[in-house]
N, C-alpha and C. Protein backbone atom coordinates (compact mmCIF):
# COMPACT_ATOMS: atom_id res chain seq x y z
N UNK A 1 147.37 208.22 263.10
CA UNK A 1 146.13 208.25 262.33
C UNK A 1 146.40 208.97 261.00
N UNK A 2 146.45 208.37 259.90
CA UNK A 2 146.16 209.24 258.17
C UNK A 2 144.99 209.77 258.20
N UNK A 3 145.62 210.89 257.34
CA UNK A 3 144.49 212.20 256.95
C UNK A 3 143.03 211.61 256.47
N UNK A 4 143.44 210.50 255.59
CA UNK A 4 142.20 209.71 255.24
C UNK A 4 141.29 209.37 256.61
N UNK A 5 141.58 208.78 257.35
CA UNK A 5 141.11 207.56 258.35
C UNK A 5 140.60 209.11 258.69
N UNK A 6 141.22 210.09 259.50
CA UNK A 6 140.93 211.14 259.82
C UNK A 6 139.80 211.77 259.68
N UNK A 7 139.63 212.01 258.40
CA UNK A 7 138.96 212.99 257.23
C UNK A 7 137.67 211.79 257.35
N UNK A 8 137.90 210.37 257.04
CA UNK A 8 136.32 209.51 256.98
C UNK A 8 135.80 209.59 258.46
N UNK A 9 136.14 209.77 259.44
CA UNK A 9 136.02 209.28 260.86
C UNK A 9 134.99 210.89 260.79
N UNK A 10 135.77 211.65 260.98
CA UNK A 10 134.42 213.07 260.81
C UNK A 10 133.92 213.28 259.75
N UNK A 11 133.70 212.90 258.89
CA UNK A 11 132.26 213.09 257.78
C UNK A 11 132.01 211.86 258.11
N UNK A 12 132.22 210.56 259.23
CA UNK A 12 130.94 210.26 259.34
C UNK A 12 130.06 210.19 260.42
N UNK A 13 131.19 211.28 261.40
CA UNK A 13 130.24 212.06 262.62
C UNK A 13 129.35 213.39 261.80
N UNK A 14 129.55 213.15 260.67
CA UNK A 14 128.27 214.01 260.41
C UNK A 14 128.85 216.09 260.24
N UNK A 15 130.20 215.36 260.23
CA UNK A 15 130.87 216.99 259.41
C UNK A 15 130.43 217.07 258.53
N UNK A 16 130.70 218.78 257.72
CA UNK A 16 130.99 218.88 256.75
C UNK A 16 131.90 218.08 255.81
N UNK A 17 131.56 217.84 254.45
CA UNK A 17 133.03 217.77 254.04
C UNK A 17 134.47 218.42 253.97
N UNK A 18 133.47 219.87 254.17
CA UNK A 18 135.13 220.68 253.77
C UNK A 18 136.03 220.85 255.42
N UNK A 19 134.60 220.84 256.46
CA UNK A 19 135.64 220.20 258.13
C UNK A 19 136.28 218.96 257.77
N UNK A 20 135.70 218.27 257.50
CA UNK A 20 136.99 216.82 257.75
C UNK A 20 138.17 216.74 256.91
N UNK A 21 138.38 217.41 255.56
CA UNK A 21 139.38 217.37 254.90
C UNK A 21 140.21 218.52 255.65
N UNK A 22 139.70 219.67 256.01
CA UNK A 22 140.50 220.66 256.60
C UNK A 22 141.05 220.35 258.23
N UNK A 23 140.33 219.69 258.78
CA UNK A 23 140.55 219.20 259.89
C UNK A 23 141.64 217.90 260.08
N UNK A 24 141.51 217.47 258.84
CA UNK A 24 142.20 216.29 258.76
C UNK A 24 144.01 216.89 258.58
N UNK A 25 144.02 217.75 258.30
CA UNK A 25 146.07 218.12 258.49
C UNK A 25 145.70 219.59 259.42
N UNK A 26 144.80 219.73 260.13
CA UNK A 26 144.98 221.15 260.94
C UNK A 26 146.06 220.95 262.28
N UNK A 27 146.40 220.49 262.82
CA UNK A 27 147.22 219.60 263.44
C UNK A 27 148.38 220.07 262.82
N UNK A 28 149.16 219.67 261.80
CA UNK A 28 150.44 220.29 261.42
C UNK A 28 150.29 221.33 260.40
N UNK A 29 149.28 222.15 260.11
CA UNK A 29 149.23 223.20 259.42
C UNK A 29 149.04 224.73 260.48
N UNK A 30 149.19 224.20 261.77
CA UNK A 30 148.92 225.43 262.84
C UNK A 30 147.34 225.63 263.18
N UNK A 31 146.78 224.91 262.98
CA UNK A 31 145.64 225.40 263.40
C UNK A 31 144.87 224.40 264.72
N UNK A 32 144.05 224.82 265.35
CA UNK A 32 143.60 223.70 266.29
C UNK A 32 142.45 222.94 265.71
N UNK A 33 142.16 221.75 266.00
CA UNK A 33 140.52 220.97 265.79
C UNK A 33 139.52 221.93 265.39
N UNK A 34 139.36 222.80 266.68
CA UNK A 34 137.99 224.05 266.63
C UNK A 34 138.57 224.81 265.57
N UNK A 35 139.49 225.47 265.73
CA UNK A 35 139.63 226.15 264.82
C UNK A 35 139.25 226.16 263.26
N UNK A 36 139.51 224.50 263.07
CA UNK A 36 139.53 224.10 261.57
C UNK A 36 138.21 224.04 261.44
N UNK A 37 137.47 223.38 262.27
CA UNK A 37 135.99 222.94 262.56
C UNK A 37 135.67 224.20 262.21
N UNK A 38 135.16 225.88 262.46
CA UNK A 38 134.99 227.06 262.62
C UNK A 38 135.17 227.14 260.79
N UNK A 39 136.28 227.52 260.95
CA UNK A 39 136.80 227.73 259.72
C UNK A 39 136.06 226.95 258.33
N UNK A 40 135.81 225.76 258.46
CA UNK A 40 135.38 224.74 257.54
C UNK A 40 133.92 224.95 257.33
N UNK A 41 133.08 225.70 258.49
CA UNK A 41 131.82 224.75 259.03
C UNK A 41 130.62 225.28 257.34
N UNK A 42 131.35 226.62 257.15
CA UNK A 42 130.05 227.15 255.84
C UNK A 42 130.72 226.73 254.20
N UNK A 43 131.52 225.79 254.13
CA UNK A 43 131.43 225.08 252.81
C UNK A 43 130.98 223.87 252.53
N UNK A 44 130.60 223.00 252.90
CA UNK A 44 129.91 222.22 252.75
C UNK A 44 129.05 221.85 252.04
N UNK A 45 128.68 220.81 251.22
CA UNK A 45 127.52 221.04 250.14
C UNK A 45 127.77 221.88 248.87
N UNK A 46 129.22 222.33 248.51
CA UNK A 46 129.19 223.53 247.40
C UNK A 46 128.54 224.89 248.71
N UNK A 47 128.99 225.14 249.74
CA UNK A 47 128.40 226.17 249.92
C UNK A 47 127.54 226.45 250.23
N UNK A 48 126.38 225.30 250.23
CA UNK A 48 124.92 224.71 250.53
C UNK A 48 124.16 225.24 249.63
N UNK A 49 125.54 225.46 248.12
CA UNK A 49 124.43 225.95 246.77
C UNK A 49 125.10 224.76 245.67
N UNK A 50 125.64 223.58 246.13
CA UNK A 50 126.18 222.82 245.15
C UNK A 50 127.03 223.38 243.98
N UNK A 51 127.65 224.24 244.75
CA UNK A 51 128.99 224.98 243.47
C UNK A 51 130.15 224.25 243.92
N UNK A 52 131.34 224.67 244.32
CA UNK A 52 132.74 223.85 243.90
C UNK A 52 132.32 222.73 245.25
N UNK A 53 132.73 221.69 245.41
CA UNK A 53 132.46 220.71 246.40
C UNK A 53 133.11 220.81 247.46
N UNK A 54 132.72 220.50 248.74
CA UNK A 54 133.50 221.05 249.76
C UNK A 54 134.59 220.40 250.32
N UNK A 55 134.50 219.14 249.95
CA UNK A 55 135.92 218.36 250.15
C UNK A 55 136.96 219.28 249.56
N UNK A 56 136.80 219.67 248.03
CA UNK A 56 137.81 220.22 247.45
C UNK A 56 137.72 221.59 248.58
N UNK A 57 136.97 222.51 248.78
CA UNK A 57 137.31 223.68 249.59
C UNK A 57 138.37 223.31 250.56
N UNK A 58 137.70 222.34 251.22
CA UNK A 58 138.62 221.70 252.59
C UNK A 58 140.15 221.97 252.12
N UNK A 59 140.42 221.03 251.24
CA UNK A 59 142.07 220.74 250.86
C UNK A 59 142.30 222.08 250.07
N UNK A 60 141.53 222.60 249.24
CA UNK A 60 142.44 224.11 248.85
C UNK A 60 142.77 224.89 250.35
N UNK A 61 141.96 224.52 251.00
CA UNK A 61 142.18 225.76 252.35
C UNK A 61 143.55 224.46 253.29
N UNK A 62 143.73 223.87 252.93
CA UNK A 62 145.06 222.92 253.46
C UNK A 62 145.81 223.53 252.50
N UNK A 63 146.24 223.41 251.32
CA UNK A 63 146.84 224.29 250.48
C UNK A 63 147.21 225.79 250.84
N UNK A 64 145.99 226.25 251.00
CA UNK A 64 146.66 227.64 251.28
C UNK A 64 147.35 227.71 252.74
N UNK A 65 146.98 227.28 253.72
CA UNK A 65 148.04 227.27 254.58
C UNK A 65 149.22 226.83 254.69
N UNK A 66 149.55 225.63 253.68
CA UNK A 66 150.56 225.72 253.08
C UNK A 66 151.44 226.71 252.17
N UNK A 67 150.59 227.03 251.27
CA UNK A 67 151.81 228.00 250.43
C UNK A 67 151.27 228.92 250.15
N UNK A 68 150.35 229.42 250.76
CA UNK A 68 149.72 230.91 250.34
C UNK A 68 149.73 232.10 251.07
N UNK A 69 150.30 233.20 249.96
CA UNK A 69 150.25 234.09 250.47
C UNK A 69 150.59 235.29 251.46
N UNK A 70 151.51 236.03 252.25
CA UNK A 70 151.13 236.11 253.85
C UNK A 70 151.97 237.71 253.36
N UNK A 71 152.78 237.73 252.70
CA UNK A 71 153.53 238.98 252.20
C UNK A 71 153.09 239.64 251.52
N UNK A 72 152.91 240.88 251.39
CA UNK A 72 152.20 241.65 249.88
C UNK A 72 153.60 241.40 248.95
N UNK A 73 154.58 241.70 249.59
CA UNK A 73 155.83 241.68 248.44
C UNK A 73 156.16 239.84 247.84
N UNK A 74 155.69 239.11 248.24
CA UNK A 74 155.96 237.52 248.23
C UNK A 74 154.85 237.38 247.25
N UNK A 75 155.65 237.79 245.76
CA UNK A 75 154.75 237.32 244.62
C UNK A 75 154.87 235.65 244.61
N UNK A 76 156.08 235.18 245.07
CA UNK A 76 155.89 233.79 244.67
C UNK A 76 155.30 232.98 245.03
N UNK A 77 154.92 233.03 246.08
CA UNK A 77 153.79 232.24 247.05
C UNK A 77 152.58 232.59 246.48
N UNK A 78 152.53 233.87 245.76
CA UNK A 78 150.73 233.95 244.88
C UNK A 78 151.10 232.93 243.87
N UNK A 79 152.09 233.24 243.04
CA UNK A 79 152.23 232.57 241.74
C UNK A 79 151.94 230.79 242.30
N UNK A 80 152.38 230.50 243.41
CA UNK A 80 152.95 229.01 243.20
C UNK A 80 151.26 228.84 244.32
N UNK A 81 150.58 229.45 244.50
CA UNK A 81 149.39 229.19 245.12
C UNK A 81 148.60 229.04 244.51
N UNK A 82 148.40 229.82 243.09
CA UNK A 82 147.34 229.93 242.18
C UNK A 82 147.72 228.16 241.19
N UNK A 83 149.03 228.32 241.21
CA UNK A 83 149.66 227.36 240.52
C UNK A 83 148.70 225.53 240.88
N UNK A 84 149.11 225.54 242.61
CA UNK A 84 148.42 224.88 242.99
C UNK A 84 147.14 224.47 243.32
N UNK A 85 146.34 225.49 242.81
CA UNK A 85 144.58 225.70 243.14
C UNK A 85 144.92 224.92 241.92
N UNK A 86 144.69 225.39 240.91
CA UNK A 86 144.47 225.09 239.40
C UNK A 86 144.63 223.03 239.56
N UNK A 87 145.87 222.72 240.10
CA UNK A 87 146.81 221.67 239.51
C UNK A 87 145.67 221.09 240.41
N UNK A 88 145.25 221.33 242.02
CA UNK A 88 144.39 220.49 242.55
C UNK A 88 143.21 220.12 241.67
N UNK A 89 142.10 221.34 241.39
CA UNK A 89 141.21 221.54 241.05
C UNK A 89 141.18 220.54 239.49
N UNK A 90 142.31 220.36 238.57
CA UNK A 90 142.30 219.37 237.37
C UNK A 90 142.50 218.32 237.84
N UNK A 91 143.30 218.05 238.85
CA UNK A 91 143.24 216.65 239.81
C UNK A 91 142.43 215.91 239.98
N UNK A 92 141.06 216.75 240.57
CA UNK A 92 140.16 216.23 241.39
C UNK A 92 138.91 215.64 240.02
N UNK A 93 138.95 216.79 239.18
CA UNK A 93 138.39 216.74 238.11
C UNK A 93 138.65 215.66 237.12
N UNK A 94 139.83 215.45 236.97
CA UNK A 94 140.17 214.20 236.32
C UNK A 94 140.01 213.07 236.73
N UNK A 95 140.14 212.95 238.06
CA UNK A 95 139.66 211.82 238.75
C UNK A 95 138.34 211.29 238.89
N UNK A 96 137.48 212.71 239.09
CA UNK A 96 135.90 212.58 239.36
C UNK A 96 135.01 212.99 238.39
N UNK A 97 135.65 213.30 237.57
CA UNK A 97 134.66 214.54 236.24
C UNK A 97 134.01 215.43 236.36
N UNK A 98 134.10 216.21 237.55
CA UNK A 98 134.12 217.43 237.96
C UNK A 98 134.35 217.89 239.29
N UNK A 99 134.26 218.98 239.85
CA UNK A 99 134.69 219.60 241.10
C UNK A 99 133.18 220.48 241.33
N UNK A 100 132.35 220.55 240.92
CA UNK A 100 131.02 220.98 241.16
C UNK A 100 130.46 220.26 242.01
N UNK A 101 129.61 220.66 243.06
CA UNK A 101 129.69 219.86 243.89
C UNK A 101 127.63 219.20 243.45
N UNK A 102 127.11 219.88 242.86
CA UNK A 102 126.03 219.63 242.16
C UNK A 102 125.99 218.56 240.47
N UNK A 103 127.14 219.10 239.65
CA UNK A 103 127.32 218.13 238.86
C UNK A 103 127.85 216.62 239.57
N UNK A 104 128.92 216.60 240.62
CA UNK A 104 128.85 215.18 240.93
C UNK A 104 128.12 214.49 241.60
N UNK A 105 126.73 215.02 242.38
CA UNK A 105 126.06 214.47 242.78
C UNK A 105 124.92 214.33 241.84
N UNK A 106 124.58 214.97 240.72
CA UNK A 106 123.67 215.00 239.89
C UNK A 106 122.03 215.54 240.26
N UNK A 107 122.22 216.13 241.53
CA UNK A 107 121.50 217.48 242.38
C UNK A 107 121.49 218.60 242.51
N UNK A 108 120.84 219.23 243.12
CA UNK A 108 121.00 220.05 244.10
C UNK A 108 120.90 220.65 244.76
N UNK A 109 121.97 220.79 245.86
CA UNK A 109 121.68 220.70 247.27
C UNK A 109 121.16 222.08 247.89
N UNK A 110 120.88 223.22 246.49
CA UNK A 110 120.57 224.33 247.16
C UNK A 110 118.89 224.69 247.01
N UNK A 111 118.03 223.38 246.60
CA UNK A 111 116.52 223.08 246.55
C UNK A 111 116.43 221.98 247.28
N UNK A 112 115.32 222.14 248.09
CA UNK A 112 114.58 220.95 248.37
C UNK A 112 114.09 219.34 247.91
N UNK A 113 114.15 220.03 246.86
CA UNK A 113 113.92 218.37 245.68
C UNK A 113 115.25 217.76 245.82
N UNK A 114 116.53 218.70 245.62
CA UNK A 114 117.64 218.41 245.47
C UNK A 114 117.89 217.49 246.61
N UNK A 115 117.85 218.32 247.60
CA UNK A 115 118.53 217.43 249.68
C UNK A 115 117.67 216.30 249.52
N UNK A 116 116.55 216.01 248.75
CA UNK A 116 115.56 214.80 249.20
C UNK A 116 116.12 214.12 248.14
N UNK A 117 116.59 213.94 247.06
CA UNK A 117 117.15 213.16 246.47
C UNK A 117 118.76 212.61 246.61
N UNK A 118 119.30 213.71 247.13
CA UNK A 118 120.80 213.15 247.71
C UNK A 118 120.38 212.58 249.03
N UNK A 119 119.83 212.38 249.67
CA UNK A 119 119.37 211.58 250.92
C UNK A 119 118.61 210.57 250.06
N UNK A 120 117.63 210.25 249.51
CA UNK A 120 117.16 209.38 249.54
C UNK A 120 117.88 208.19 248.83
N UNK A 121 118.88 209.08 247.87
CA UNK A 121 119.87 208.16 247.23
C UNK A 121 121.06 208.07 247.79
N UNK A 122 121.37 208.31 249.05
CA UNK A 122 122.13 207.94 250.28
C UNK A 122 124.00 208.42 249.32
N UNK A 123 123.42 209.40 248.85
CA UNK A 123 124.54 210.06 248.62
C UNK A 123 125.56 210.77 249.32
N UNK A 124 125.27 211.32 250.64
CA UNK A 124 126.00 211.65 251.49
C UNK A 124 126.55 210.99 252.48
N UNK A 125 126.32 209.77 252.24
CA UNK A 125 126.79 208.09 252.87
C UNK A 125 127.92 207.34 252.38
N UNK A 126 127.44 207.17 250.81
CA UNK A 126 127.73 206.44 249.79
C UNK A 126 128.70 207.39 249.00
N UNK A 127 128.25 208.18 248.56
CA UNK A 127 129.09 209.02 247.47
C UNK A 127 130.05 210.16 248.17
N UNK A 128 130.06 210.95 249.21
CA UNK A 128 130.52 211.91 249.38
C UNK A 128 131.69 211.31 250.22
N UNK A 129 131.24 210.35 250.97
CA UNK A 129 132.85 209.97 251.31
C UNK A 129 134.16 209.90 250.55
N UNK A 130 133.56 209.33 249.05
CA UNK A 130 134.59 209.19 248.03
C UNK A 130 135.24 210.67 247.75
N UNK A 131 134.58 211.31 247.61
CA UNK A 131 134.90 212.99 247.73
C UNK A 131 136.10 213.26 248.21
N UNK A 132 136.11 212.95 249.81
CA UNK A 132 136.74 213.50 250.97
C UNK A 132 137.55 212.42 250.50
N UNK A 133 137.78 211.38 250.74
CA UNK A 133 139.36 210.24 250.45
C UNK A 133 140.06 210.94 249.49
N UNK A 134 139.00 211.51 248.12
CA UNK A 134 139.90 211.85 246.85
C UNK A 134 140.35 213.12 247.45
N UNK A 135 139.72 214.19 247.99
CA UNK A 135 140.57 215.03 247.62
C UNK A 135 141.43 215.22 249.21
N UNK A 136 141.27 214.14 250.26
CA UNK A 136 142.83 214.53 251.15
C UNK A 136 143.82 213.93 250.14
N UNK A 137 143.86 212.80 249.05
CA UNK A 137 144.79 212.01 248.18
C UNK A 137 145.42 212.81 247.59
N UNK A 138 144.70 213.86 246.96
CA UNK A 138 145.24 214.58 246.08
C UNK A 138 146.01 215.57 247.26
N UNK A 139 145.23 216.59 248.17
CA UNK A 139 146.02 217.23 248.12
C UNK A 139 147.45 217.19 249.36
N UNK A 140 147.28 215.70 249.95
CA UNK A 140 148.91 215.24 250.47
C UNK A 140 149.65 215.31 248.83
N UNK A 141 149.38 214.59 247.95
CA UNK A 141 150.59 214.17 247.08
C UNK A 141 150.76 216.33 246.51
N UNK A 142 150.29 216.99 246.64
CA UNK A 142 150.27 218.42 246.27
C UNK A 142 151.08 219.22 247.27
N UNK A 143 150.75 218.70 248.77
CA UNK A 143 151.68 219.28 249.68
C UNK A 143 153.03 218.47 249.70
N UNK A 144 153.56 217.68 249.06
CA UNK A 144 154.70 217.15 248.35
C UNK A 144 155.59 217.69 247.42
N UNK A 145 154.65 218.20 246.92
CA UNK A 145 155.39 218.21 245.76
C UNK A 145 156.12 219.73 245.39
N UNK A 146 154.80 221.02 245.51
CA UNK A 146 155.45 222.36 245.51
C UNK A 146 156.63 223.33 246.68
């Protein structure tokens, strides 16, 4: 099964975005299903304030279990972590024209008016899947590359 197929199969049991992208490589990043599920479950939506989008949370937090961090003395894993937030985050942005998770839906999801208009415009159907494909895309070709 690809991270994609993965990642669409639970956002459209009704995950989060940032569970199904994180869930989608937890499996070879050490972590279990629940675990990732747990881990994932409060980004979603920007946070459920439409700030950075949670697909992207998902795959930065695949990222960082990849190359982030774990030594205080292991500057290079900060350097080449920050390296890779950034490189995702212009990725996703270039692709989508932003990483806000309120500018790309043109809502938001942290008012009421907002959730009734991304539902009624079947944005979390229609649009947010694209989200989650783009950013497991991006960040396999990212766990490639550094």
């Amino acid at each position: 099964m690809t991270h994609i197929y993965k990642a669409q199969k639970l956002f459209e049991q009704k995950y989060h975005c940032s569970q199904a992208v994180l869930v989608a490589f937890a499996d070879e990043l050490g972590l279990t299903e629940r675990q990732a599920l747990k881990i994932g479950g409060c980004f979603g939506g920007g946070m459920c304030k439409g700030e950075v989008c949670g697909a992207c949370t998902g795959a930065l937090m695949v990222l960082g279990l990849k190359y982030g961090q774990c030594e205080i003395d292991d500057l290079d894993s900060r350097l080449r972590t920050n390296d890779v937030t950034v490189r995702f985050l212009e990725l996703f942005r270039d692709e989508n024209g932003s990483y806000i998770c309120k500018e790309l839906l043109g809502c938001d999801l942290a008012t009421p008016e907002g959730k009734a208009y991304a539902k009624t415009h079947h944005l979390f159907t229609e649009f947010c899947p694209q989200m989650v494909v783009s950013a497991v895309k991006i960040a396999e070709q990212l766990l490639n590359v550094y």
